[in-house]
C-alpha atoms as a PDB file:
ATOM      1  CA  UNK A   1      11.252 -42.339  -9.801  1.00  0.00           C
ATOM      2  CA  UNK A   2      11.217 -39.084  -7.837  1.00  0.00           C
ATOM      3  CA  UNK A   3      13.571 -37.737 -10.945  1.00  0.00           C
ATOM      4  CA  UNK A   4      10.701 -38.256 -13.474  1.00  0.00           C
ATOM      5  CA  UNK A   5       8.114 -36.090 -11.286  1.00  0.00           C
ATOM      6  CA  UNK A   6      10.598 -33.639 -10.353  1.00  0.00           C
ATOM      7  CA  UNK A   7      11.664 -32.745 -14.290  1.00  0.00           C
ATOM      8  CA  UNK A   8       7.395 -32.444 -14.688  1.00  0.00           C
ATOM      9  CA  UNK A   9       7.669 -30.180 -11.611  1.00  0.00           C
ATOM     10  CA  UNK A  10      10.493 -27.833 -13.771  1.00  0.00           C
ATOM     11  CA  UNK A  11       7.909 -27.690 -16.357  1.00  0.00           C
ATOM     12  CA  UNK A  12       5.252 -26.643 -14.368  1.00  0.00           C
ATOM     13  CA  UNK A  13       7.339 -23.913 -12.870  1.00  0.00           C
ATOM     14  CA  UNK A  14       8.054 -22.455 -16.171  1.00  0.00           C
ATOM     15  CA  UNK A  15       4.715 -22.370 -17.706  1.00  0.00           C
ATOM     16  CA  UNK A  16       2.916 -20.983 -14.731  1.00  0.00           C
ATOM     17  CA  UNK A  17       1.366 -17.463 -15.412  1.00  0.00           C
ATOM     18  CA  UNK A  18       0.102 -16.641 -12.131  1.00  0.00           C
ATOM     19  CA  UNK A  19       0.850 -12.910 -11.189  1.00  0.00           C
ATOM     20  CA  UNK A  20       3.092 -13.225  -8.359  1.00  0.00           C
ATOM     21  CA  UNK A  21       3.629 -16.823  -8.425  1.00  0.00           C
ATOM     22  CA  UNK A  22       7.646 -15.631  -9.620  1.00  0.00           C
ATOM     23  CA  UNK A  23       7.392 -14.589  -5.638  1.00  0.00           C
ATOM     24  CA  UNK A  24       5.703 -17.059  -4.201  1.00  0.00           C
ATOM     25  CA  UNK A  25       8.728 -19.543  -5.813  1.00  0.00           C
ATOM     26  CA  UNK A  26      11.477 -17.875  -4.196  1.00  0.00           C
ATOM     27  CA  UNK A  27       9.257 -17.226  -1.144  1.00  0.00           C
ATOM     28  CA  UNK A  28       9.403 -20.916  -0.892  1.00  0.00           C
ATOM     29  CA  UNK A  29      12.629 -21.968  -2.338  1.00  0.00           C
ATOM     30  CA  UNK A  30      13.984 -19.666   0.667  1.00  0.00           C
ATOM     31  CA  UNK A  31      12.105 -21.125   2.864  1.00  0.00           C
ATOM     32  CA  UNK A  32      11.865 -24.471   1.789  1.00  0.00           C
ATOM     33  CA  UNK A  33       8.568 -24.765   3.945  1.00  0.00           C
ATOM     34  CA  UNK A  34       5.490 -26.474   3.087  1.00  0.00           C
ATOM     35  CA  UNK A  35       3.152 -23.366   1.273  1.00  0.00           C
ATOM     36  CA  UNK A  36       0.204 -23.533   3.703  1.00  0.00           C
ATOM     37  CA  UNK A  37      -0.464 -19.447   2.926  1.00  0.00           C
ATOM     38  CA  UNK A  38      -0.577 -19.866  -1.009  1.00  0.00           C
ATOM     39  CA  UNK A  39      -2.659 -16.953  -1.228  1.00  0.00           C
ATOM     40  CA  UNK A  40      -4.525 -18.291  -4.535  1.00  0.00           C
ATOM     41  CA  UNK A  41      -5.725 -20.873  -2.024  1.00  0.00           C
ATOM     42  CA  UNK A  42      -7.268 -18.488   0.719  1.00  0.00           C
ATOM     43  CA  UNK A  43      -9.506 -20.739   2.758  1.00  0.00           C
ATOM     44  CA  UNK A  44     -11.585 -20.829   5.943  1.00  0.00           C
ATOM     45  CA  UNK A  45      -8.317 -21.803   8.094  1.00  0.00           C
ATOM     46  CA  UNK A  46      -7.155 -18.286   7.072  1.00  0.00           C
ATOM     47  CA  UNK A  47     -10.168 -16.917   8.262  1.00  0.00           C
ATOM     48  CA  UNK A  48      -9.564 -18.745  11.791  1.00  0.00           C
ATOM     49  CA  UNK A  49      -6.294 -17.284  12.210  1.00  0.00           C
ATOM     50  CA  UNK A  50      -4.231 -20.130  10.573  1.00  0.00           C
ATOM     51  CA  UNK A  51      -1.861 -18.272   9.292  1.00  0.00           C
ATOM     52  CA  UNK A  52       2.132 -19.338   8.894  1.00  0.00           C
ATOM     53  CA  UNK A  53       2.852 -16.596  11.341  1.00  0.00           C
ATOM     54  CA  UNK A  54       2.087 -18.451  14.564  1.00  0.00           C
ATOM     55  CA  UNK A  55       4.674 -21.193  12.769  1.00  0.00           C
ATOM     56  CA  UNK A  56       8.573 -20.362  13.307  1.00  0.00           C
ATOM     57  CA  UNK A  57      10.647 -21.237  10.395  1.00  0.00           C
ATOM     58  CA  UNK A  58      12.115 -23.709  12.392  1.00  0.00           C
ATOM     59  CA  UNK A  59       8.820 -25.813  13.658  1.00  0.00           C
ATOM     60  CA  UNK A  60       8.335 -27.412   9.846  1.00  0.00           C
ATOM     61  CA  UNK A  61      11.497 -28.728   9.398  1.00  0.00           C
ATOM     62  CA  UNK A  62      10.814 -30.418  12.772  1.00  0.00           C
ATOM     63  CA  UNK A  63       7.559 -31.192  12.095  1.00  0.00           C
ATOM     64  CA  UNK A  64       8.470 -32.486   8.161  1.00  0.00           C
ATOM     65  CA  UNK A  65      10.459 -35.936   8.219  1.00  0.00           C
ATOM     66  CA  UNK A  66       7.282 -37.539  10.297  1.00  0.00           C
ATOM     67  CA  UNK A  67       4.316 -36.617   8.631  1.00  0.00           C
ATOM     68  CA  UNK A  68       6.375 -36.401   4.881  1.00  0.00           C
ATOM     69  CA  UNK A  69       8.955 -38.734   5.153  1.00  0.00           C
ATOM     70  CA  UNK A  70       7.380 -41.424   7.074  1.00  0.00           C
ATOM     71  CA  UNK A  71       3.522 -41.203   6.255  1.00  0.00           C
ATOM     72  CA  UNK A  72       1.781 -43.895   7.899  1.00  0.00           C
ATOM     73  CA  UNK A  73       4.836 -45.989   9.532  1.00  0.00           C
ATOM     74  CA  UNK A  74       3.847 -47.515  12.498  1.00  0.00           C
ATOM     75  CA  UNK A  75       5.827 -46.097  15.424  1.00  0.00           C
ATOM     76  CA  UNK A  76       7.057 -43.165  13.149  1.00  0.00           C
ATOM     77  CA  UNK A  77       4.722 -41.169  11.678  1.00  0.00           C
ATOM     78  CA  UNK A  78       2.881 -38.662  14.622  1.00  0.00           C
ATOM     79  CA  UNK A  79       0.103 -37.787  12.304  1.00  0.00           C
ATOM     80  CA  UNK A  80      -1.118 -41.453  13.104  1.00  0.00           C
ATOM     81  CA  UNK A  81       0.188 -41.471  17.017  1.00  0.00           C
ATOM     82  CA  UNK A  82      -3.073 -40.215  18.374  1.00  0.00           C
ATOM     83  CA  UNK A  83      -4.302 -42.902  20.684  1.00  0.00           C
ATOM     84  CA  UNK A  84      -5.523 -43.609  23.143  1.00  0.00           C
ATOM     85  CA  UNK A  85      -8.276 -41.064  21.946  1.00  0.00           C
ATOM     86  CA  UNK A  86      -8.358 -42.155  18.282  1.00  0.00           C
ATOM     87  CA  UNK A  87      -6.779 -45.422  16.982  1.00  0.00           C
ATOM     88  CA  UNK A  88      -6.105 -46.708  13.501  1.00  0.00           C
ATOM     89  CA  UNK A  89      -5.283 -50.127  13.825  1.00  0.00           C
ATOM     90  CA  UNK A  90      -6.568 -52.353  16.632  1.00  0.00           C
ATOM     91  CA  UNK A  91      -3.848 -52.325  19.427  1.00  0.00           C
ATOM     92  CA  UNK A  92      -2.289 -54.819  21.774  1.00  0.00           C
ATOM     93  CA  UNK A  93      -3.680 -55.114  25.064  1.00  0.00           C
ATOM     94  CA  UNK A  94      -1.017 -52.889  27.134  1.00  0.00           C
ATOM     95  CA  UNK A  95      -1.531 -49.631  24.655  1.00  0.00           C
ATOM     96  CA  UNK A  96      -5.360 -50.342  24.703  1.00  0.00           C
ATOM     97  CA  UNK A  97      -7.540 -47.211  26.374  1.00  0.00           C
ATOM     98  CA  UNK A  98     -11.732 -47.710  26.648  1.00  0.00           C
ATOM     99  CA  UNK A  99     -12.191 -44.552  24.952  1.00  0.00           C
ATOM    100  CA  UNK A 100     -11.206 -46.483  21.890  1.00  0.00           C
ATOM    101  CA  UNK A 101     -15.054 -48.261  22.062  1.00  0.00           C
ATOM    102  CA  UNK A 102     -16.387 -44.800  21.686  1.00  0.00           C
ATOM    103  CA  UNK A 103     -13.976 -42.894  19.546  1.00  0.00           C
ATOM    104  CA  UNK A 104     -16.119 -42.925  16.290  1.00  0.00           C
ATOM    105  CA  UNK A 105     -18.413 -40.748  18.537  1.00  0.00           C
ATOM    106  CA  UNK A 106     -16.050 -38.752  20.223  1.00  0.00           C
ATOM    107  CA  UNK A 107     -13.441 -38.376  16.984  1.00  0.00           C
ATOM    108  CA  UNK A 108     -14.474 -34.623  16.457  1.00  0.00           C
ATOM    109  CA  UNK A 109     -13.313 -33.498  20.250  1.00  0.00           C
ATOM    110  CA  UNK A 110      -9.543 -34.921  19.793  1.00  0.00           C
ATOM    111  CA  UNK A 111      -9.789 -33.202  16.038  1.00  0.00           C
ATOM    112  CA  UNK A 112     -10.925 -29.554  17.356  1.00  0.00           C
ATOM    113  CA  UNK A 113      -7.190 -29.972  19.585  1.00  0.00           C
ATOM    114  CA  UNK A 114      -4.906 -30.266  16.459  1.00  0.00           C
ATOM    115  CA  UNK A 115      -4.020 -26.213  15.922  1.00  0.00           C
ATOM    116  CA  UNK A 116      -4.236 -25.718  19.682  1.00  0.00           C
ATOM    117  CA  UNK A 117      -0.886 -28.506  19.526  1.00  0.00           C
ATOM    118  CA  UNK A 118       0.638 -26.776  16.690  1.00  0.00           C
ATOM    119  CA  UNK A 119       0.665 -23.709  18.697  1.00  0.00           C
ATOM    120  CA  UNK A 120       1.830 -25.522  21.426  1.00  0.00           C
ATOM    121  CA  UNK A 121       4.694 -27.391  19.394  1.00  0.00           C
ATOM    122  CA  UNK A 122       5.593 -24.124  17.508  1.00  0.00           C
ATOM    123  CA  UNK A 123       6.520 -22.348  20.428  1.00  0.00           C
ATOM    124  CA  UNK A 124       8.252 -24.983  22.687  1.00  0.00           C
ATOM    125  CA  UNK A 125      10.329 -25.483  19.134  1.00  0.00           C
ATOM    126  CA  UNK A 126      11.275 -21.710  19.145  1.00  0.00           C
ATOM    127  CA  UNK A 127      12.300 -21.717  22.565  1.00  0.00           C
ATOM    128  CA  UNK A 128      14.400 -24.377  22.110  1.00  0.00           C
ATOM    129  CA  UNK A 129      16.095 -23.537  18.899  1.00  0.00           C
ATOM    130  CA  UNK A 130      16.964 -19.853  20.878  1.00  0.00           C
ATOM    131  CA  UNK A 131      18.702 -21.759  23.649  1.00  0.00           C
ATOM    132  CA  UNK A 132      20.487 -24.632  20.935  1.00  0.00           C
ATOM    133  CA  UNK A 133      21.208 -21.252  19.265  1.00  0.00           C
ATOM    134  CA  UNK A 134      20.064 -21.768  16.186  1.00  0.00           C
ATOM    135  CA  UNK A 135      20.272 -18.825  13.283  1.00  0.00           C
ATOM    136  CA  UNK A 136      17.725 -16.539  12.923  1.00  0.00           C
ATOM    137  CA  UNK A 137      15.573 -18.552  15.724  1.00  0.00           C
ATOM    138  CA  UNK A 138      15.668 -15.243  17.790  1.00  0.00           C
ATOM    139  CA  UNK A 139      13.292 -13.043  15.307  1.00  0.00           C
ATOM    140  CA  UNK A 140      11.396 -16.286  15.096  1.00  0.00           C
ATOM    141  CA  UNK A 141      10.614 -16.385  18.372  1.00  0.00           C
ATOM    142  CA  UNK A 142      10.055 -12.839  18.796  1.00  0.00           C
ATOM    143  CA  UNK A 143       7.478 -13.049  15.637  1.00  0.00           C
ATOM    144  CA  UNK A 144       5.282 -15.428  17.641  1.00  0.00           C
ATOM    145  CA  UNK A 145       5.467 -13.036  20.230  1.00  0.00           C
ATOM    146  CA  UNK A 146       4.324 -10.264  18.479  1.00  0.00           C
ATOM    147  CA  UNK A 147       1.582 -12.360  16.659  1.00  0.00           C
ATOM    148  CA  UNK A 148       0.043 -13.779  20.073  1.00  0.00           C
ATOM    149  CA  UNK A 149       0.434  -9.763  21.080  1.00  0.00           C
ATOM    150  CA  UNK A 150      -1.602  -8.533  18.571  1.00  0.00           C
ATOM    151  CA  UNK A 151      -4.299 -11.155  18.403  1.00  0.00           C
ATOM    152  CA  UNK A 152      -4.774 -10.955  22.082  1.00  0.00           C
ATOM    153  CA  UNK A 153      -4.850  -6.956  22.285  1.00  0.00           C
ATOM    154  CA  UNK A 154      -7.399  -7.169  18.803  1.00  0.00           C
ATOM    155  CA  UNK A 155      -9.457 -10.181  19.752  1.00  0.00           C
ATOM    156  CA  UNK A 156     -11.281 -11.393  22.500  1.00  0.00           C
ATOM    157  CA  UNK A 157     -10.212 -14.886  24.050  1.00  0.00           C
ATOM    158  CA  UNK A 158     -14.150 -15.296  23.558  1.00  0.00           C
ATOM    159  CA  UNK A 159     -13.614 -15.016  20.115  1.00  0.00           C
ATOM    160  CA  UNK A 160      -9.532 -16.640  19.829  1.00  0.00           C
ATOM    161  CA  UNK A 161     -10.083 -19.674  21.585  1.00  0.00           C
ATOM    162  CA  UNK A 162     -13.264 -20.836  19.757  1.00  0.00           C
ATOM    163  CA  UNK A 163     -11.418 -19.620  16.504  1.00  0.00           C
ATOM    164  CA  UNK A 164      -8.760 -21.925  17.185  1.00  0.00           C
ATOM    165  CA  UNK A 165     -10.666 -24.858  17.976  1.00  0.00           C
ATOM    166  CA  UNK A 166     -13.122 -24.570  15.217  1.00  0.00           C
ATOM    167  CA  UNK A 167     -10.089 -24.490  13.006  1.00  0.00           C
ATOM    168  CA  UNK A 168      -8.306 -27.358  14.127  1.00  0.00           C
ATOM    169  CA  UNK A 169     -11.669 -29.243  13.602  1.00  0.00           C
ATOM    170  CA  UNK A 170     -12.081 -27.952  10.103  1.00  0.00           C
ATOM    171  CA  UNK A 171      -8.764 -28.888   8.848  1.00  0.00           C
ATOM    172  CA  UNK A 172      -8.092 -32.027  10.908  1.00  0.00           C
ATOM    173  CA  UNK A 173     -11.211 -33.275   9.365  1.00  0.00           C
ATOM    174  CA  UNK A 174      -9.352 -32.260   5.636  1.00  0.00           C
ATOM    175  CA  UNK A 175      -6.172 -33.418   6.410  1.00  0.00           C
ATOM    176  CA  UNK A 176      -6.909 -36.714   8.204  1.00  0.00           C
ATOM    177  CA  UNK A 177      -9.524 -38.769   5.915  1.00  0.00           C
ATOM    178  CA  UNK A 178      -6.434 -38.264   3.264  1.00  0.00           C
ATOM    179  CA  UNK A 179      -4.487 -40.400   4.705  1.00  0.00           C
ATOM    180  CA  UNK A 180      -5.815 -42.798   7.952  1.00  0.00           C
ATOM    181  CA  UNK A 181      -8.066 -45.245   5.405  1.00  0.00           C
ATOM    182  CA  UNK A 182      -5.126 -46.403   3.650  1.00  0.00           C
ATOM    183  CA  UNK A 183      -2.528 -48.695   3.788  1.00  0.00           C
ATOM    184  CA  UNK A 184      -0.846 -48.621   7.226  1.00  0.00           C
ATOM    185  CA  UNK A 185       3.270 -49.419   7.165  1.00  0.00           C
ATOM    186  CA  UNK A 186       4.955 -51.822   9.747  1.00  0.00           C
ATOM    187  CA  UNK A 187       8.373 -51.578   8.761  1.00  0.00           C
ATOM    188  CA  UNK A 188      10.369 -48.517   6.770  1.00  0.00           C
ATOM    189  CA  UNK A 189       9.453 -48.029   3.326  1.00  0.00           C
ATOM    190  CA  UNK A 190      12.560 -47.773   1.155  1.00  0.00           C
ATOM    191  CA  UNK A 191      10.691 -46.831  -2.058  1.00  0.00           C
ATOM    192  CA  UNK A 192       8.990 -43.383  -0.319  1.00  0.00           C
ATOM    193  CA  UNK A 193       7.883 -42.426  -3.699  1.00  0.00           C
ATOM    194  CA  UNK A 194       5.381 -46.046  -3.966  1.00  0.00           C
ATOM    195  CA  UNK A 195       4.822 -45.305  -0.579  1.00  0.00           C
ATOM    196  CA  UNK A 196       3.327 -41.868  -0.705  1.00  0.00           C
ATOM    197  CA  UNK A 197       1.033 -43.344  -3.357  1.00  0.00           C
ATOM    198  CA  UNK A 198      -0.253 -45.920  -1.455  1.00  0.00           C
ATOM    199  CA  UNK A 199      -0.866 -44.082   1.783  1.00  0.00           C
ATOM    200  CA  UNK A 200      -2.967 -41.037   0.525  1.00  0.00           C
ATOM    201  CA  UNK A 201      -6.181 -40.467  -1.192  1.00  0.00           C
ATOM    202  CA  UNK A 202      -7.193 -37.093  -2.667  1.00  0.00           C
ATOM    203  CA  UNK A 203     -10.608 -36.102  -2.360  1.00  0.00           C
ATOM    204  CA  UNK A 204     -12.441 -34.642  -5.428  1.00  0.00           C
ATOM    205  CA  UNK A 205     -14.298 -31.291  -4.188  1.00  0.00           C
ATOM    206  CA  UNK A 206     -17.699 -31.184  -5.454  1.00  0.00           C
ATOM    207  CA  UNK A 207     -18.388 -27.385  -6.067  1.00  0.00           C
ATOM    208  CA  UNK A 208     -16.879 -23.721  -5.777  1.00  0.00           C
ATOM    209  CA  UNK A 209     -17.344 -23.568  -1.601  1.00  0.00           C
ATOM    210  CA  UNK A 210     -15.382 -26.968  -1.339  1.00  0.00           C
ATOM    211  CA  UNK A 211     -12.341 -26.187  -3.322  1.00  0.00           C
ATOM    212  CA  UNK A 212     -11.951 -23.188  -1.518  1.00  0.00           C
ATOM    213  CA  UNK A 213     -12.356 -25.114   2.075  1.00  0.00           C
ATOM    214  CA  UNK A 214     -10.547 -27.481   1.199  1.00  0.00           C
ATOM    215  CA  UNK A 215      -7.635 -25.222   0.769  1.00  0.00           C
ATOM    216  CA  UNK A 216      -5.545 -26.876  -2.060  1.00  0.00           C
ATOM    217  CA  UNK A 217      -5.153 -29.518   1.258  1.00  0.00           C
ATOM    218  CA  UNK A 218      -7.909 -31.947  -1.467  1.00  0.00           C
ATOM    219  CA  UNK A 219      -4.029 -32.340  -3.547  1.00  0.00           C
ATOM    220  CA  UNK A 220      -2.704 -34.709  -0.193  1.00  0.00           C
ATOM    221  CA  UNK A 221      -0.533 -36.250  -2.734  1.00  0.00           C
ATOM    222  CA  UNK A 222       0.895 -33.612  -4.359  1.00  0.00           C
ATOM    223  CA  UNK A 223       1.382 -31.746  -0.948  1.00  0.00           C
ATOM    224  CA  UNK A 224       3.575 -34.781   0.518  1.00  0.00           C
ATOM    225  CA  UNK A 225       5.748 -35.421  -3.274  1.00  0.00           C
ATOM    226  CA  UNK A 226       6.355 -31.313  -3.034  1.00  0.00           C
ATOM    227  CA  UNK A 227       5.403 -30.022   0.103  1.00  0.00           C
ATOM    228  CA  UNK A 228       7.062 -26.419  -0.902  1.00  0.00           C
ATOM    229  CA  UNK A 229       5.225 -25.939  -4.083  1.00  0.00           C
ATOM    230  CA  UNK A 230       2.585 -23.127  -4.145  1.00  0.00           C
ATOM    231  CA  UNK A 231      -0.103 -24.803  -3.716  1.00  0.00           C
ATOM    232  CA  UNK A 232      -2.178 -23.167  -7.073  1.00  0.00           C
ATOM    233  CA  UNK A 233      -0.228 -25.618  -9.041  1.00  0.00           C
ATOM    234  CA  UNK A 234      -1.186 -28.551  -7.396  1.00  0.00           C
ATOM    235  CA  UNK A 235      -4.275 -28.854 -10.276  1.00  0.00           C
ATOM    236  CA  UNK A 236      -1.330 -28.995 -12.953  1.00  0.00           C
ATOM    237  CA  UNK A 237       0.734 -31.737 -11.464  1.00  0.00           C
ATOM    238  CA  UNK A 238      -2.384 -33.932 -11.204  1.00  0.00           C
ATOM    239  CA  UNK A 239      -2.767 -35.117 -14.456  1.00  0.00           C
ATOM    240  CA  UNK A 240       1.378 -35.667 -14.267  1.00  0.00           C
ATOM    241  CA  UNK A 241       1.262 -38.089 -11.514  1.00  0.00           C
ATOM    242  CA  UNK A 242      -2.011 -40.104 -12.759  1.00  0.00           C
ATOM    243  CA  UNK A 243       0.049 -40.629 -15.693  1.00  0.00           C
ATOM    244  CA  UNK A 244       3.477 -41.265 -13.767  1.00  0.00           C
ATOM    245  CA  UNK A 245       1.422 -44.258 -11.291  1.00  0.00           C
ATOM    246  CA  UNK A 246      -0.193 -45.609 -14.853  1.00  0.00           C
ATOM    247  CA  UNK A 247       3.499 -46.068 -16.140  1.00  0.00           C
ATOM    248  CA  UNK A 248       5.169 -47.569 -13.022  1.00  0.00           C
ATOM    249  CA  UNK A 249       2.872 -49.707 -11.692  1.00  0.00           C
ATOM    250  CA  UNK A 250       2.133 -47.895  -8.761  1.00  0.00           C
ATOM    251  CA  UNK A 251      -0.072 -50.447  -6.347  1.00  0.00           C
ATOM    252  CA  UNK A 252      -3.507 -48.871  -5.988  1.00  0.00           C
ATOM    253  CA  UNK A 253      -2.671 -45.959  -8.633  1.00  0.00           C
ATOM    254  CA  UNK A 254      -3.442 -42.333  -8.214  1.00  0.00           C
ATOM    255  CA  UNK A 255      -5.791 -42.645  -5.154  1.00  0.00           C
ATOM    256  CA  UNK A 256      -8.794 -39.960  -5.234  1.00  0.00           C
ATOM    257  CA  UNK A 257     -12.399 -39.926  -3.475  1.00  0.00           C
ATOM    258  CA  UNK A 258     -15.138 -37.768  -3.506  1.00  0.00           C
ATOM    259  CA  UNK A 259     -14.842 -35.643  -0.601  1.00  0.00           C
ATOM    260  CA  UNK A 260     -17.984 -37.127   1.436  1.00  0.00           C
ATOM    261  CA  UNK A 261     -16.901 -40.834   0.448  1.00  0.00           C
ATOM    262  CA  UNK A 262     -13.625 -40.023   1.755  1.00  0.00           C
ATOM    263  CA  UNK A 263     -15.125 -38.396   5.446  1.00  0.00           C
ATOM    264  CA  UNK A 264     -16.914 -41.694   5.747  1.00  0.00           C
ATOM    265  CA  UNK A 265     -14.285 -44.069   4.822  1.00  0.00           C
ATOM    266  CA  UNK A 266     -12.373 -42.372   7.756  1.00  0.00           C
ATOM    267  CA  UNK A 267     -15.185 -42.597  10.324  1.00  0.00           C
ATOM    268  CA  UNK A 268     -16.010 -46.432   9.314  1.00  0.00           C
ATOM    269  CA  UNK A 269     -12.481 -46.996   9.691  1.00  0.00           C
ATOM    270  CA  UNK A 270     -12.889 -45.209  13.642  1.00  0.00           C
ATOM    271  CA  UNK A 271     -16.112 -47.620  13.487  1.00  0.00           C
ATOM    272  CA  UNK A 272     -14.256 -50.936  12.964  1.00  0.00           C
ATOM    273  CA  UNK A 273     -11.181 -50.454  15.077  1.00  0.00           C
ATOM    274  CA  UNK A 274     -13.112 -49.701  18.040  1.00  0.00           C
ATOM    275  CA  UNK A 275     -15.398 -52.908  17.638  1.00  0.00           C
ATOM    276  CA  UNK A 276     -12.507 -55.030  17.464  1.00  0.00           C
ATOM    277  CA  UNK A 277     -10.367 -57.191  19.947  1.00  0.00           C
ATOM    278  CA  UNK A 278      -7.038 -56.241  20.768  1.00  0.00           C
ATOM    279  CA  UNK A 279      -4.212 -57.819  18.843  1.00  0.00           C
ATOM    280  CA  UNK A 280      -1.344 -59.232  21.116  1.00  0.00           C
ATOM    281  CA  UNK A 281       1.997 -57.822  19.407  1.00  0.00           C
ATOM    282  CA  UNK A 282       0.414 -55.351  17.710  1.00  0.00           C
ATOM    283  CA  UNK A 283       3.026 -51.994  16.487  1.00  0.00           C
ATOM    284  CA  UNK A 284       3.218 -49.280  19.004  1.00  0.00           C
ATOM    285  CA  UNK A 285       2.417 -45.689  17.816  1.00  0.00           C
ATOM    286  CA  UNK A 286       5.503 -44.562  19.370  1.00  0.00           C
ATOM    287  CA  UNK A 287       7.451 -47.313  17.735  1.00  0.00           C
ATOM    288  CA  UNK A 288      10.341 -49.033  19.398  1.00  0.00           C
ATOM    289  CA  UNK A 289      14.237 -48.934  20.759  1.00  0.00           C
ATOM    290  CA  UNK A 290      15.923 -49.089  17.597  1.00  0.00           C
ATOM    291  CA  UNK A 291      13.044 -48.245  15.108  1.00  0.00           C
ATOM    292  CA  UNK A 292      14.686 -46.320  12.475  1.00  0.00           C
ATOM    293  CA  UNK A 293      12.723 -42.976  12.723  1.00  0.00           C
ATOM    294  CA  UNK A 294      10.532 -44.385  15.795  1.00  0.00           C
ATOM    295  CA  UNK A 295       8.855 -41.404  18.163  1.00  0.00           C
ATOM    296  CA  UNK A 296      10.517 -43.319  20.912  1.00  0.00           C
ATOM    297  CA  UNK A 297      13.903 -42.523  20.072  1.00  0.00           C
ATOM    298  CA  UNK A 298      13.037 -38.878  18.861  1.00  0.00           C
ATOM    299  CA  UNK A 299      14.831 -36.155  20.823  1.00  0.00           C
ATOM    300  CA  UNK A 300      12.920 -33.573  19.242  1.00  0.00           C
ATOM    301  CA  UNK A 301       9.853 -35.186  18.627  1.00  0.00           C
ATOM    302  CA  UNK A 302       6.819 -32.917  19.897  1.00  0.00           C
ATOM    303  CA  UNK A 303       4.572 -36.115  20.149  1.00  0.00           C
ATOM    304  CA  UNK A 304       6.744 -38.411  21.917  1.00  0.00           C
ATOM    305  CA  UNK A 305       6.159 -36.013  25.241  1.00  0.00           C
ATOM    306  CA  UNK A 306       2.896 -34.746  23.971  1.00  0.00           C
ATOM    307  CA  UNK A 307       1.165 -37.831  23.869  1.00  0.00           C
ATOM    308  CA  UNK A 308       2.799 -39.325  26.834  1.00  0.00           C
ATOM    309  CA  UNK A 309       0.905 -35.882  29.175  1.00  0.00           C
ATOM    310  CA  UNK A 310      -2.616 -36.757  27.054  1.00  0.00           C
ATOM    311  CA  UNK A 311      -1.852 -40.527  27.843  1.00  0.00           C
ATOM    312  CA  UNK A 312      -1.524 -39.397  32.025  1.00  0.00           C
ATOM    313  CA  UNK A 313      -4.951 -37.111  31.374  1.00  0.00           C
ATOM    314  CA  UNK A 314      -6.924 -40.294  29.937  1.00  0.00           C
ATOM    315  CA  UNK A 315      -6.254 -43.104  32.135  1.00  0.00           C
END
């Protein structure tokens, strides 16, 4: 099915009149990064210094076959591996945490973190990729030097830190209703097309401010199906993939929200996981021996140590 969308894509590529898009396109193609700096979609993250500079070329494609590849299976994707401060799915006794009673209170603290671990993850990736030797990881590395350089020497930390924070919140809060209310996957999903349907829902911005907060980030589908296409022509390939779930049958359709529906749906969903008993058996967030793409077995997967250290903070 990914064929049909992909020929649609080709379409939209050459019919696009954007000035610059022609360099945005091989920007990306070069890449072959996920277009979080499409500059047609300049949004409040930019403004809080989330810009693809503090991001090596080499953190994404790290980064990419969890939260793309495996959206939403248990044990695989790390966008969902966030307990024990928030939980998705009510968890068996041994991975069970109090904080879960509280975390539909507490859910904005653990979402303020997220750019402060993408920092984190972005430069223990660099460092390793210089010592695996990996090309060009060297001026990648020595980017994120000169980026931390300057934004220490122009800002103060007064200023930084609570940039950083504020930013995570922001986006976490955009990025994470998109996805967490859906359907949740217990085993690997050979059909990742169907899949990516049925674990995202795109929120319908209500005015000007909103699409431009929102930062193209309201197209969750589109980002996951093409995650390096400019995000400015995510509005074109809408109408292409309402059509495309219409003519296969796609369970649940072309999934969209308006974008305070969508906020709530995610904090009920906080609501009725922590009011529930634990479920003995119940899938791991970090997966298990053998899981094909499990965190577990991940040798270069940021959350399988990250979470472990937050795990040791919270007991």
């Amino acid at each position: 099915m990914i064929q049909v969308i992909q020929v649609q894509y080709s379409k939209i590529n050459k019919t696009n009149n954007y000035v610059g898009e022609e360099e945005d396109d091989k920007r990306d193609d070069d890449d072959n990064l996920p277009t979080h700096t499409d500059t047609r979609f300049f949004s409040f993250n930019s403004l809080c210094f989330d810009n693809k500079q503090f991001f090596t070329n080499e953190f994404f494609p790290s980064f990419l076959p969890s939260y793309i590849t495996t959206a939403n299976e248990q044990g695989c994707d790390e966008d969902i591996a966030t307990d024990p401060f928030l939980y998705q799915w009510a968890p068996s006794p041994e991975n069970d945490h109090p904080i879960r009673k509280i975390q539909h209170w507490i859910f904005y603290i653990p979402f303020s973190f997220m750019f402060a671990l993408w920092r984190f993850d972005s430069i223990k990736v660099a460092i390793s990729s210089v010592r695996q030797k990996r090309p060009g990881s060297k001026p990648g590395l020595y980017s994120l030097i000169a980026h931390y350089t300057v934004l220490l020497a122009l800002f103060p930390y007064k200023v930084y830190i609570p940039a950083i924070f504020m930013s995570g919140l922001v986006s976490a809060l955009i990025v994470t209703p998109t996805h967490q209310s859906e359907e949740m996957f217990s085993e690997y999903q050979s059909d990742w097309v169907t899949a990516q349907f049925q674990s995202t829902r795109n929120a319908v911005t209500t005015n000007p401010f909103s699409e431009w907060l929102w930062g193209g980030m309201q197209y969750q589908l589109e980002h996951h199906l093409f995650p390096s296409m400019p995000r400015s022509k995510y509005p074109k390939l809408r109408g292409i993939l309402q059509k495309f779930a219409i003519e296969h049958n796609i369970p649940g359709g072309y999934r969209e929200s308006g974008e305070f529906e969508i906020l709530k749906m995610n904090w009920d969903l906080y609501r009725r996981v922590a009011n529930e008993p634990c479920v003995e058996g119940a899938p791991s967030t970090r997966g298990f021996n053998g899981q094909q793409g499990g965190i577990i077995d991940s040798s270069n997967s940021p959350a399988a140590t990250q979470i472990g250290a937050l795990s040791g903070l919270a007991a």
